[in-house]
Structure formats: structure tokens, C-alpha cells
Protein backbone atom coordinates (compact mmCIF):
# COMPACT_ATOMS: atom_id res chain seq x y z
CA UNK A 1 -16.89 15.56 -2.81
CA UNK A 2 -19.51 12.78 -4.17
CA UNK A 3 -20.27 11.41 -0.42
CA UNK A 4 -22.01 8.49 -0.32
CA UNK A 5 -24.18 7.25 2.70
CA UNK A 6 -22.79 5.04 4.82
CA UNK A 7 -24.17 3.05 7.69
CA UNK A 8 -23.03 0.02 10.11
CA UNK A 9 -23.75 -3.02 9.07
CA UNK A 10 -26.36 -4.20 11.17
CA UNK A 11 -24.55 -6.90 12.49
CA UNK A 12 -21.13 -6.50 11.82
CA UNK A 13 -18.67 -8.93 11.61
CA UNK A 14 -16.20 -8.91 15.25
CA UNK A 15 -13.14 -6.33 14.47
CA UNK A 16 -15.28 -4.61 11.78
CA UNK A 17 -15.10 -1.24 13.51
CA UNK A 18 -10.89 -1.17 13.57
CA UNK A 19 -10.55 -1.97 9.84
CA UNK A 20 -8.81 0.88 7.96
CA UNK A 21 -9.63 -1.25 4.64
CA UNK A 22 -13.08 -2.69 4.90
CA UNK A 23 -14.70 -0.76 7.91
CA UNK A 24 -15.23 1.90 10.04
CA UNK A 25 -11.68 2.73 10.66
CA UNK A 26 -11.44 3.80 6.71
CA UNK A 27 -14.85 5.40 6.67
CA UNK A 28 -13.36 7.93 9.44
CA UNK A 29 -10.97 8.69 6.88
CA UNK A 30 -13.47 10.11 4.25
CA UNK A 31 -15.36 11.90 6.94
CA UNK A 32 -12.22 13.44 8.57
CA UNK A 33 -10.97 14.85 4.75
CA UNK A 34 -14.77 16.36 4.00
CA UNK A 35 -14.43 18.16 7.23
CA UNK A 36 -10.57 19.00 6.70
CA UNK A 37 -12.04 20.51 3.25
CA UNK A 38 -15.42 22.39 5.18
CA UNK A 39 -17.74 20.59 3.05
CA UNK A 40 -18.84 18.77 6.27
CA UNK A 41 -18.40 18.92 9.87
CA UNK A 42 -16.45 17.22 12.75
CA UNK A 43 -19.37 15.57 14.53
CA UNK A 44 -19.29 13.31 12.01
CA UNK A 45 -15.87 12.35 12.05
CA UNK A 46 -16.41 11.92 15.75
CA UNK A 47 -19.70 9.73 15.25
CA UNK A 48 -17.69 7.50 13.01
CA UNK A 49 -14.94 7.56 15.56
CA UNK A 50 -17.23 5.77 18.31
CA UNK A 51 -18.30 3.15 15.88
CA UNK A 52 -14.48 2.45 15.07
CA UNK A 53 -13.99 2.63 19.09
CA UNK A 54 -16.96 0.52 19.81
CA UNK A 55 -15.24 -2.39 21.19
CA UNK A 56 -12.13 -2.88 23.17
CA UNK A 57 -8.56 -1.66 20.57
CA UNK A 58 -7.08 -4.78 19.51
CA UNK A 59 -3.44 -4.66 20.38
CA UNK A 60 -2.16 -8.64 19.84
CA UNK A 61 0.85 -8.86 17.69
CA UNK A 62 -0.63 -11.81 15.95
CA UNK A 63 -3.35 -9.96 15.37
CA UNK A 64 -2.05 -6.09 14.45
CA UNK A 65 -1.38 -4.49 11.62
CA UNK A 66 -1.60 -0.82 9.70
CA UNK A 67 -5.16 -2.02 8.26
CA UNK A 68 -6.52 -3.10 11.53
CA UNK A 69 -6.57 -3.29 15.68
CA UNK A 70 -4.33 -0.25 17.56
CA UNK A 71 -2.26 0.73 14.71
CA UNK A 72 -5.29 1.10 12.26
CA UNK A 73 -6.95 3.18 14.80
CA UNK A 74 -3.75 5.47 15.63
CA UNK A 75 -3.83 6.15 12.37
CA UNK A 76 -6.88 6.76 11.61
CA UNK A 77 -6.82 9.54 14.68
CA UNK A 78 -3.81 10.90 13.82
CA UNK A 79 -4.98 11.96 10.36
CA UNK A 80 -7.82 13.77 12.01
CA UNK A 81 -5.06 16.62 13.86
CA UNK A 82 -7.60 17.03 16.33
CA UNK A 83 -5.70 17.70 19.99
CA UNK A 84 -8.83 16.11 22.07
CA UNK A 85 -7.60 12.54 20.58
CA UNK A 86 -4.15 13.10 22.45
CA UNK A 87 -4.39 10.85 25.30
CA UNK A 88 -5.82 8.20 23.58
CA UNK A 89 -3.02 8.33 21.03
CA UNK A 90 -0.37 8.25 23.93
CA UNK A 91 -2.37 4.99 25.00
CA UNK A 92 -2.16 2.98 21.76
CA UNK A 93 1.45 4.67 20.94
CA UNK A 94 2.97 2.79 23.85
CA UNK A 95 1.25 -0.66 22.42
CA UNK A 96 2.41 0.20 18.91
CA UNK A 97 5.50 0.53 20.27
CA UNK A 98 5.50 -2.68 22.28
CA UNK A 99 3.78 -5.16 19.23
CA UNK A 100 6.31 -2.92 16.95
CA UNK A 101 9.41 -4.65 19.16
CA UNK A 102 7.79 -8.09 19.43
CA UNK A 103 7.27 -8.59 15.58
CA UNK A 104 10.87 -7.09 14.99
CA UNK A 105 12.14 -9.82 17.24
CA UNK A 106 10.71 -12.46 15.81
CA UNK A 107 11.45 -11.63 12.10
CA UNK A 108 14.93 -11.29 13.14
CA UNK A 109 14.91 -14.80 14.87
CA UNK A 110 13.62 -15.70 12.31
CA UNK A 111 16.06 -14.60 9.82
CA UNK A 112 19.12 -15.48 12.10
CA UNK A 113 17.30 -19.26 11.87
CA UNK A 114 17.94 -19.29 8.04
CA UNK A 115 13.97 -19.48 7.44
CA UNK A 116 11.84 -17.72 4.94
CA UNK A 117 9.25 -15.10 5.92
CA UNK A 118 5.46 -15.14 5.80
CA UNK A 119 3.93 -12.41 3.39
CA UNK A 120 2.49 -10.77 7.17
CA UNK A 121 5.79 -10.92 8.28
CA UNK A 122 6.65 -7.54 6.48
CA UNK A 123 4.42 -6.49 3.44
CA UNK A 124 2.20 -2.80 4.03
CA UNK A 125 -1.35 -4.71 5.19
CA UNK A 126 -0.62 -6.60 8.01
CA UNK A 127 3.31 -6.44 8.16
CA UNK A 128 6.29 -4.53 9.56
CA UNK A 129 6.61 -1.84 6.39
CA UNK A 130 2.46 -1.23 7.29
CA UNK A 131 3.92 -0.84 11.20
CA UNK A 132 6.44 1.20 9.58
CA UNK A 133 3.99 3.51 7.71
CA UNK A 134 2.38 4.16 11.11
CA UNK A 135 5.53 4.77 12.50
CA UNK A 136 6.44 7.66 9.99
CA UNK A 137 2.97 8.76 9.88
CA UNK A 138 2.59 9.32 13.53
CA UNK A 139 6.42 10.26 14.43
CA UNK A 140 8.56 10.74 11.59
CA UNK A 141 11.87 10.48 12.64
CA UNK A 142 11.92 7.85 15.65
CA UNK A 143 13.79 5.17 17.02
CA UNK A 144 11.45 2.19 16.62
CA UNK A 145 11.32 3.40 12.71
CA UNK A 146 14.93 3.06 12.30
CA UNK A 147 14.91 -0.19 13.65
CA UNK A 148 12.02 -1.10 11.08
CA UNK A 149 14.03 0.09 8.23
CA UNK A 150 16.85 -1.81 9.49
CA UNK A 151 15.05 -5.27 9.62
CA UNK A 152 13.62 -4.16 5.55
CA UNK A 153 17.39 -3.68 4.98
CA UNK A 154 18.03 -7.14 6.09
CA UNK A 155 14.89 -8.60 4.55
CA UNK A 156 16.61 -7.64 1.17
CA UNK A 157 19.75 -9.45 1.30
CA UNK A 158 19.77 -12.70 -0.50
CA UNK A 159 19.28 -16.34 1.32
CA UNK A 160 20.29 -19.68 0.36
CA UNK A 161 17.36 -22.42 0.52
CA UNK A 162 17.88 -25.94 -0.77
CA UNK A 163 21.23 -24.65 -2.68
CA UNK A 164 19.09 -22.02 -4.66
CA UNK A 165 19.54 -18.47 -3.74
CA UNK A 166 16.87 -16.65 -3.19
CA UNK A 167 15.82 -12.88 -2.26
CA UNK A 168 15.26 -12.42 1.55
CA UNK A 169 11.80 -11.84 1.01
CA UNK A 170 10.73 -14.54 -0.71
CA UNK A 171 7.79 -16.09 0.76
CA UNK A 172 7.64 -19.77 2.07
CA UNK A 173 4.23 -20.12 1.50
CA UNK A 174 1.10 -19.23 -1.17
CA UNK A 175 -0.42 -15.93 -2.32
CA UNK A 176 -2.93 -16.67 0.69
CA UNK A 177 0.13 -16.89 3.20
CA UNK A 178 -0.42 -20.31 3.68
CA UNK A 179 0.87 -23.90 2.65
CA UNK A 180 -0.21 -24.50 -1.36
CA UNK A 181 0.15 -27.53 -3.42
CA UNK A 182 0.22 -24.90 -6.41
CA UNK A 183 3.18 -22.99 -4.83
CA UNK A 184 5.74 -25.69 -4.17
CA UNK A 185 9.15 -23.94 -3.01
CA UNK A 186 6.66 -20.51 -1.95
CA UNK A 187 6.64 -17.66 -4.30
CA UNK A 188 7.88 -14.65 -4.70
CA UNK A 189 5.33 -11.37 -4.02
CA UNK A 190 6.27 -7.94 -6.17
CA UNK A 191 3.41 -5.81 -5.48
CA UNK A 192 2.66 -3.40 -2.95
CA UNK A 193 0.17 -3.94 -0.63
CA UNK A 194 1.72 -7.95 -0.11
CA UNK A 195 4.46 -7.64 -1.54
CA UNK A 196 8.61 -6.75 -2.38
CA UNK A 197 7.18 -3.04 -3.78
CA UNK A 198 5.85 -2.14 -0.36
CA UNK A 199 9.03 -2.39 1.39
CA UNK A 200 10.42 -0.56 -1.40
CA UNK A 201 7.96 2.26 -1.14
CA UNK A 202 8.32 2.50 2.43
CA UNK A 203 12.42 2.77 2.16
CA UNK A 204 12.42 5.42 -0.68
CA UNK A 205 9.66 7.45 1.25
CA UNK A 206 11.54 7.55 4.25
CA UNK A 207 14.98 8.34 2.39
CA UNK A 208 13.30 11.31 0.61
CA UNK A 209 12.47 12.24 4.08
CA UNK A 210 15.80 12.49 5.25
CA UNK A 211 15.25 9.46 7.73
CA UNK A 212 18.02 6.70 6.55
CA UNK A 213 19.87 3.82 7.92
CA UNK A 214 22.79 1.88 7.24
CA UNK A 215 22.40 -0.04 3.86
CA UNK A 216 19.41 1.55 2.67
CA UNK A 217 20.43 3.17 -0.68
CA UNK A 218 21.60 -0.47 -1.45
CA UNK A 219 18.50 -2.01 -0.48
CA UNK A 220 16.55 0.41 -2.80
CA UNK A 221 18.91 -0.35 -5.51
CA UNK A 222 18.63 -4.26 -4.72
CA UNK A 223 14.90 -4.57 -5.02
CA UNK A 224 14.89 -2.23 -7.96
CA UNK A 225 17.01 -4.64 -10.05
CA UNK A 226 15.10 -7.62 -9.18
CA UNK A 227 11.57 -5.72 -10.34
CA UNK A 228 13.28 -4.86 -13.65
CA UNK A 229 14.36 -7.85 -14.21
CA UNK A 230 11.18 -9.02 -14.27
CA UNK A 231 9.48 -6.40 -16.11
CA UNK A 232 7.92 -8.55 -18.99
CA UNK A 233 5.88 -7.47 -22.43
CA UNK A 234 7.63 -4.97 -25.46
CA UNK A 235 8.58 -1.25 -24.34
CA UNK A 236 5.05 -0.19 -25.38
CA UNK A 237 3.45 -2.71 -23.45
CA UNK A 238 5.44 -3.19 -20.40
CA UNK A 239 4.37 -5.12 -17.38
CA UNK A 240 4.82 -7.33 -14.12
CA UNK A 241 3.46 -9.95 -12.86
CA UNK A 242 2.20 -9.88 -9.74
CA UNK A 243 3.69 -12.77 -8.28
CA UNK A 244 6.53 -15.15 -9.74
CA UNK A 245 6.82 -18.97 -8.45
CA UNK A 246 10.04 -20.90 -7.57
CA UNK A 247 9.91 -22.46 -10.77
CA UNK A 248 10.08 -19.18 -12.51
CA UNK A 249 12.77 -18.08 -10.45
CA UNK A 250 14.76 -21.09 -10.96
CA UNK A 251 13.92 -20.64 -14.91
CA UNK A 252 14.66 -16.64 -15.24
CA UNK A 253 10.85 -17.20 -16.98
CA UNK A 254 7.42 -16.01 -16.34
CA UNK A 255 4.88 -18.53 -17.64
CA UNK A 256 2.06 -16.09 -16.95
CA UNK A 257 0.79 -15.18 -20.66
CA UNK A 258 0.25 -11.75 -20.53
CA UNK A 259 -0.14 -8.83 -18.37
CA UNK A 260 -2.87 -9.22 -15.10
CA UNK A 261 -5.16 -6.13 -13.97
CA UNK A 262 -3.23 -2.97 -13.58
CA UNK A 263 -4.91 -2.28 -10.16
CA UNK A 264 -3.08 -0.73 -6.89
CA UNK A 265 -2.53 -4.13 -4.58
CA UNK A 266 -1.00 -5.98 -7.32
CA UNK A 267 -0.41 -4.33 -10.64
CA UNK A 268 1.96 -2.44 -12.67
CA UNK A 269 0.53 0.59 -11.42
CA UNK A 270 1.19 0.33 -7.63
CA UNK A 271 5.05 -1.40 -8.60
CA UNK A 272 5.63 1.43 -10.87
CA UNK A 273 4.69 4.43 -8.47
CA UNK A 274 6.99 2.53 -5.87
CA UNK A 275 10.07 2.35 -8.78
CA UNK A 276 9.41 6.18 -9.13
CA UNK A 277 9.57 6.93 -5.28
CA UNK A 278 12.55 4.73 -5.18
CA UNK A 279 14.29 6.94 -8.65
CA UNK A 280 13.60 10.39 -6.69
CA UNK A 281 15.07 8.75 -3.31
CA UNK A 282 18.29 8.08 -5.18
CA UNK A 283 18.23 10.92 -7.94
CA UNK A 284 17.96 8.32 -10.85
CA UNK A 285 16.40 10.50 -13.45
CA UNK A 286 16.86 7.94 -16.01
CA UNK A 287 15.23 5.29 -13.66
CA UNK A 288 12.10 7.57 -13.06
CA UNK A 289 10.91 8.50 -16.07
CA UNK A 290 11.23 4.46 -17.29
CA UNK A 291 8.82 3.89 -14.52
CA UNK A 292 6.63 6.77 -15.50
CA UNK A 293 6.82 5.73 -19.55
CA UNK A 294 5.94 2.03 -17.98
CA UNK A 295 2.63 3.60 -15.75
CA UNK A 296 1.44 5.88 -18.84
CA UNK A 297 1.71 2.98 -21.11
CA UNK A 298 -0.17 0.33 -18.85
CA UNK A 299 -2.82 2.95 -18.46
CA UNK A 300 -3.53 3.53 -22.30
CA UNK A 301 -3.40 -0.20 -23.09
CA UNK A 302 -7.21 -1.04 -23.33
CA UNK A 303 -6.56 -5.34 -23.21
CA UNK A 304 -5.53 -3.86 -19.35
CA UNK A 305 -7.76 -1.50 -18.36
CA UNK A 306 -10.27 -3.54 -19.48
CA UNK A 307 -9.73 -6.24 -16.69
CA UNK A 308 -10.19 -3.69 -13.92
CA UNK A 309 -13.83 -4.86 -12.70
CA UNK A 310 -15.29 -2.84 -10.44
CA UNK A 311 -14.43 0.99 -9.30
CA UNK A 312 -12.68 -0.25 -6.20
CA UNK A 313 -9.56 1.61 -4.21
CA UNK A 314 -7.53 -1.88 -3.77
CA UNK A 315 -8.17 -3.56 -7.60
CA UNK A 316 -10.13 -1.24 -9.38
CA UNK A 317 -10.33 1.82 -10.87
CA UNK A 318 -10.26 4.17 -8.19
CA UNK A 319 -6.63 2.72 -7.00
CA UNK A 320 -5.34 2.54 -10.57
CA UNK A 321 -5.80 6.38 -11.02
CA UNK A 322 -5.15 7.37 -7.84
CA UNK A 323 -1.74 5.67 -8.07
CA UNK A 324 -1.57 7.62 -11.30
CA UNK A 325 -2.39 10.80 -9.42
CA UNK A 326 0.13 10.95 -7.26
CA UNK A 327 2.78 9.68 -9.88
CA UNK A 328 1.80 12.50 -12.03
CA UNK A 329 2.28 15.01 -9.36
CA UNK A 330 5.86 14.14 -9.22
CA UNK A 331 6.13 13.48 -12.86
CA UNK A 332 5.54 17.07 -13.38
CA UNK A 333 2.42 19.12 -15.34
CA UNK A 334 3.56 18.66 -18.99
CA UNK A 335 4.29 14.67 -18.08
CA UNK A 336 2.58 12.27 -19.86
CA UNK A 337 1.49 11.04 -17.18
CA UNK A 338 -0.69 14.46 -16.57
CA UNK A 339 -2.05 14.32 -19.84
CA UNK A 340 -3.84 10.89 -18.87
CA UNK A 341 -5.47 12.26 -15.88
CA UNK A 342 -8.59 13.92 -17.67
CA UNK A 343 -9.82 10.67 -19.46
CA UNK A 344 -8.92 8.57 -16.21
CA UNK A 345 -11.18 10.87 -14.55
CA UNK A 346 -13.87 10.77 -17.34
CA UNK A 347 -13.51 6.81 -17.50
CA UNK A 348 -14.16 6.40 -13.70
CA UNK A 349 -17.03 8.46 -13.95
CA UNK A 350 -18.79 7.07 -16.70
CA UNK A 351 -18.08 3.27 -14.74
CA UNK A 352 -19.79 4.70 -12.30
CA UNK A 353 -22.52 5.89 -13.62
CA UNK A 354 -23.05 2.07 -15.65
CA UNK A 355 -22.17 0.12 -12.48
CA UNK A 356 -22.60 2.08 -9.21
CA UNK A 357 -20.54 2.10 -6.37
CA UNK A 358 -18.70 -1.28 -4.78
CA UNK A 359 -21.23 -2.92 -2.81
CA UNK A 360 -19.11 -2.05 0.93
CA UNK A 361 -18.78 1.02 2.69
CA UNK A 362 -15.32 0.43 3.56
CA UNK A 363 -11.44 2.33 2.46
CA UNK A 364 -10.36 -0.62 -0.07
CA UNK A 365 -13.34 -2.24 -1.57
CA UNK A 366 -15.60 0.15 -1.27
CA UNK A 367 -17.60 3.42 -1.52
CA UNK A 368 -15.45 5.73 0.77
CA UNK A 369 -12.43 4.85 -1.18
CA UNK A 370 -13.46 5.97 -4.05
CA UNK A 371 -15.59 8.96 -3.07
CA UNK A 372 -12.27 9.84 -1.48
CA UNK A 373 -10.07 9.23 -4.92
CA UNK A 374 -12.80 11.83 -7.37
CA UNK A 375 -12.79 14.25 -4.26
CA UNK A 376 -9.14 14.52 -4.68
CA UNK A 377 -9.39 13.83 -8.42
CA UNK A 378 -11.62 16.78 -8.55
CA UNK A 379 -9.93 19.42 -6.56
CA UNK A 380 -6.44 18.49 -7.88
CA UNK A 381 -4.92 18.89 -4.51
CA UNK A 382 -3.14 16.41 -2.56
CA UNK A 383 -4.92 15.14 0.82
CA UNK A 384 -5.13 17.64 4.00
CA UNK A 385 -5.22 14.94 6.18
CA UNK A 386 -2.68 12.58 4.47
CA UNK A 387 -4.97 9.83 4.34
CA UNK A 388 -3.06 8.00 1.68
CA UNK A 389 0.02 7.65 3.28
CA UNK A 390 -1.71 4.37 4.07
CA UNK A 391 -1.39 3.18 0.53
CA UNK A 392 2.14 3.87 0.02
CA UNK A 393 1.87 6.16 -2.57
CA UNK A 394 1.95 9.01 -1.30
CA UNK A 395 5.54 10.00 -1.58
């Protein structure tokens, strides 16, 4: 594994330590799969633990999610499998647990009130399907999981604002969750780490599991249709936006002129790996190989690849063929999707090697993501410690 070497910040920013995407919390990560492969060893891990630990767990609801505070942390010591972490894992599972219940009771308030949702409300970084994540991560089958699918169930039933319907989780707000002259009417969010793909992801994962409730094949199949209906560009140039306004929705038109980057958070390549996950959930063999055809094609269009900017795990290169990684995996070795994986490789590498690493240390945007990605890239064999379960694509 290319390691880089990481350090604190000298004066890090408060809550830096518990952030699975930009700080130590994701850094224990990339220690914790060197020493799960023997090409390093466990103090480290445990170094990088204290520096996560440093100050007090944040366990506010407000202020909780997968990529930061308690459930970041559980997380983050889960993946290591290491039994001396036990009691503090009982310790932050009983405040998962309680923040898990508060946030499910207020969504459904919220819901029974007729209002839309917030993109934190339920998308993978900050939201329930990221609580969920932890949930299935940490647990598998559980209660408090169930009840999280349940709420996603309901989140995908349609709503009725100012005599338009709308989907359930159309957001009443911005891309930046908050009030936008831009956004009148809110928007509507289809990618995976914010948005309608995430819950998707989460759904099919846990149905291939074996771990279903009530409604949730139709959910799948519900959010499904509304991402291919939106599916823009000719068959050998397909793609999404990543986010569609009211007007749009009202219109049945996307006024965005061509295709964005094809990165992880946003892009066609994190919706399409979540359309796959959702195809295998419900044995839709037809459905999965249009989303495979749609990832292969996104990643051989060079007017795309050539807006990915940096080498990142969230929007950059590193995410795009990691996303492409795992598709390929279930795709199967002669896919086309397979074939791609040498030149992705090749192409990250020589990015590097022009541009360096992302200027953090951190899981998303910067170096331990991606050392992570060629590690894995390199030994062609999924994750010991399951790390990427945190991104949703890991099936």
C-alpha cells in the first residue's frame, strides 16, 4: 500500500479528531486496513485512535452523523475487530441507539406534519441511511435498523406541496441544506452521499442481506423509476444530473447542458453502482447490466473524466474508480466493466504522479482515501476491514 505520512494538524479545527471524512476518524481507517493486511502494525491504529478520542465523543442528535461524533467513531472501531475496544463500543452503542430514536421521531413528525425534509434529515453523511449504515455495520440484523428502513420506506412515498406532487424526499431547501434564492420550491438530490441514491443503496444492501421490511421491494422499485427517468444524454453517453430543481420537476426537463463530473458524492458513477445494488436486490438482470453499460460508458467518455480535478475519494478520481471497483466485482470478470479497471488504475497513477496527493490527510478529500482506493486497486481484493461500507458501495 502507497502510505502516505500523516500528521495532526497543529491546531486542528474543534471535532477534527471524530471526522470519518476529513480527519482522524478516516485516517484510523487506512491504518487499521495496513495492519489488517501485515504491512503495518496495530500501535498505529491505536495511536491514531487517541487522536480520534482526544476530546470528549460527540453524541448530540443535531450534531451526529455516520461521518462524525459517536457514530463516526463506532465505526471507525468496529472496523478495527479488535476485542479491547468492546466496552467502549457498548458505551457509544447505547447513544447511537438513543440519537438513532430521537432523529426517527422527528422525521416522522415531521412527515405526519405534511412538511418536506432537510437533505440531513436522511441522506448517508449526516442522515438516517448514514445512521443506518452504522446500524448494519455494527449489528446487522437489529431492531433500531428495521425501524430505519421503515422511515426510508416512508420517505419514498409521494407528497403533495402547493398542489404539485412531489417525491417524499424532495428537499425544502438548497444543495447547501439551507434557504436559496436559486432553489425556489427546494430541489430534488439524486446522488449518494446527499442524496435519493443513498437511501437506495442502503435499502438494496440490506435486502441482499436478507434484512427487509414491509414495502421495501416497492421502495427500491419507486426510486429506481424516478432515477431513470431522469437519466439524460444518448445510450452511449448516458448521464444524471446531480440535482434537479422544482422547475425541472414541474417541466419533466433538465436545463443542465450536459453531463457534470462523474465523481462518487454526486455523479453517474455513485447513482449507477446504487441502480446495480438495487437490480441484484430484486433479481432485475435486465436493470443491472443497463446500469453497468451506463457506469462503463461514463467512464470512457473523456469530455467527463476530464472534469474530475483532483485524485480525491469524494469527487475525484479515487471515488470514481473505486465505485467502479466494486461495480465490477459484481459485474463479473469478463464485464466490461473489468476491462476498464487497468487504465483506471494507470490513469490515477499517472494524475498522481503530475499533481500529488489532495492537500488533507483525511478519508474524503484526501491522502488516506486514496492510498486506501490503489491499496485495494492493487491487491484486487475487497477490504478486510470493510472500511467502505461507509461509502455505500460496498454491496
Amino acid at each position: 500500500m502507497n502510505s502516505p505520512v500523516l500528521t495532526p494538524p497543529a491546531d486542528p479545527s474543534p471535532g477534527w479528531g471524530q471526522s470519518l471524512g476529513t480527519g482522524a476518524a478516516g485516517i484510523v481507517l487506512l491504518a487499521n486496513e495496513q495492519a489488517h493486511a501485515g504491512i503495518a502494525g496495530w500501535d498505529t491504529v491505536h495511536q491514531w485512535a487517541k487522536v480520534m478520542t482526544r476530546e470528549p465523543v460527540t453524541t448530540h442528535p443535531d450534531a451526529c452523523g455516520l461521518f462524525r461524533g459517536a457514530p463516526a467513531v463506532a465505526f471507525v472501531l468496529h472496523t478495527t475487530g479488535r476485542i479491547g475496544y468492546a466496552a467502549e463500543l457498548e458505551i457509544l452503542d447505547r447513544h447511537i441507539a438513543t440519537l438513532v430514536q430521537q432523529r426517527l421521531e422527528r422525521a416522522h413528525a415531521r412527515i405526519d406534519h405534511g412538511r418536506l425534509p432537510s437533505l440531513r434529515e436522511y441522506d448517508l453523511i449526516s442522515g438516517l441511511t448514514g445512521l443506518g449504515v452504522s446500524l448494519l455495520h455494527r449489528h446487522g440484523e437489529h431492531e433500531l435498523l428495521c425501524d430505519v428502513l421503515a422511515y426510508l420506506v416512508r420517505l419514498t412515498e409521494p407528497v403533495t406541496v402547493d398542489g404539485q406532487t412531489l417525491p417524499g424526499w424532495w428537499a425544502d431547501h438548497g444543495p447547501d441544506d439551507q434557504p436559496n434564492v436559486d432553489w425556489p420550491g427546494g430541489h430534488g438530490n439524486l446522488g449518494l452521499a446527499h442524496g435519493v441514491a443513498g437511501p437506495l443503496a442502503l435499502l438494496a444492501t440490506a435486502h441482499r442481506r436478507g434484512i427487509t421490511v414491509p414495502g421495501q421491494v416497492e421502495a427500491i422499485d419507486r426510486i429506481c423509476t424516478s432515477l431513470e427517468e431522469w437519466r439524460c444524454g444518448p445510450s452511449s453517453r448516458p448521464w444524471w444530473p446531480g440535482m434537479i430543481s422544482r422547475r425541472e420537476w414541474q417541466d419533466r426537463t433538465v436545463r443542465q447542458p450536459g453531463p457534470q463530473r462523474p465523481s462518487w458524492c454526486y455523479g453517474t458513477p455513485g447513482i449507477t453502482r446504487a441502480q446495480q445494488l438495487a437490480a441484484r436486490a430484486l433479481g432485475d438482470i435486465e436493470r443491472q447490466r443497463r446500469a453497468e453499460n451506463t457506469l462503463a460508458a461514463c467512464l470512457t467518455d473523456e469530455q467527463q473524466l476530464a472534469q474530475l480535478g483532483d485524485a480525491s475519494l469524494c469527487h475525484g478520481w479515487a471515488g470514481a474508480i473505486h465505485t467502479a471497483w466494486r461495480a465490477a466485482t459484481d459485474a463479473g470478470p469478463g464485464s466490461r466493466l473489468a476491462a476498464l479497471l487497468p487504465n483506471l488504475r494507470s490513469r490515477l497513477g499517472a494524475y498522481l504522479n503530475r499533481h500529488g496527493l489532495p492537500g488533507g490527510s483525511g478519508l474524503l478529500d484526501g491522502a488516506s482515501g486514496v492510498a486506501l482506493v490503489r491499496h485495494h486497486l492493487a491487491v484486487d481484493t475487497p477490504p478486510a476491514s470493510g472500511w467502505d461500507v461507509c461509502l455505500l458501495v460496498a454491496g
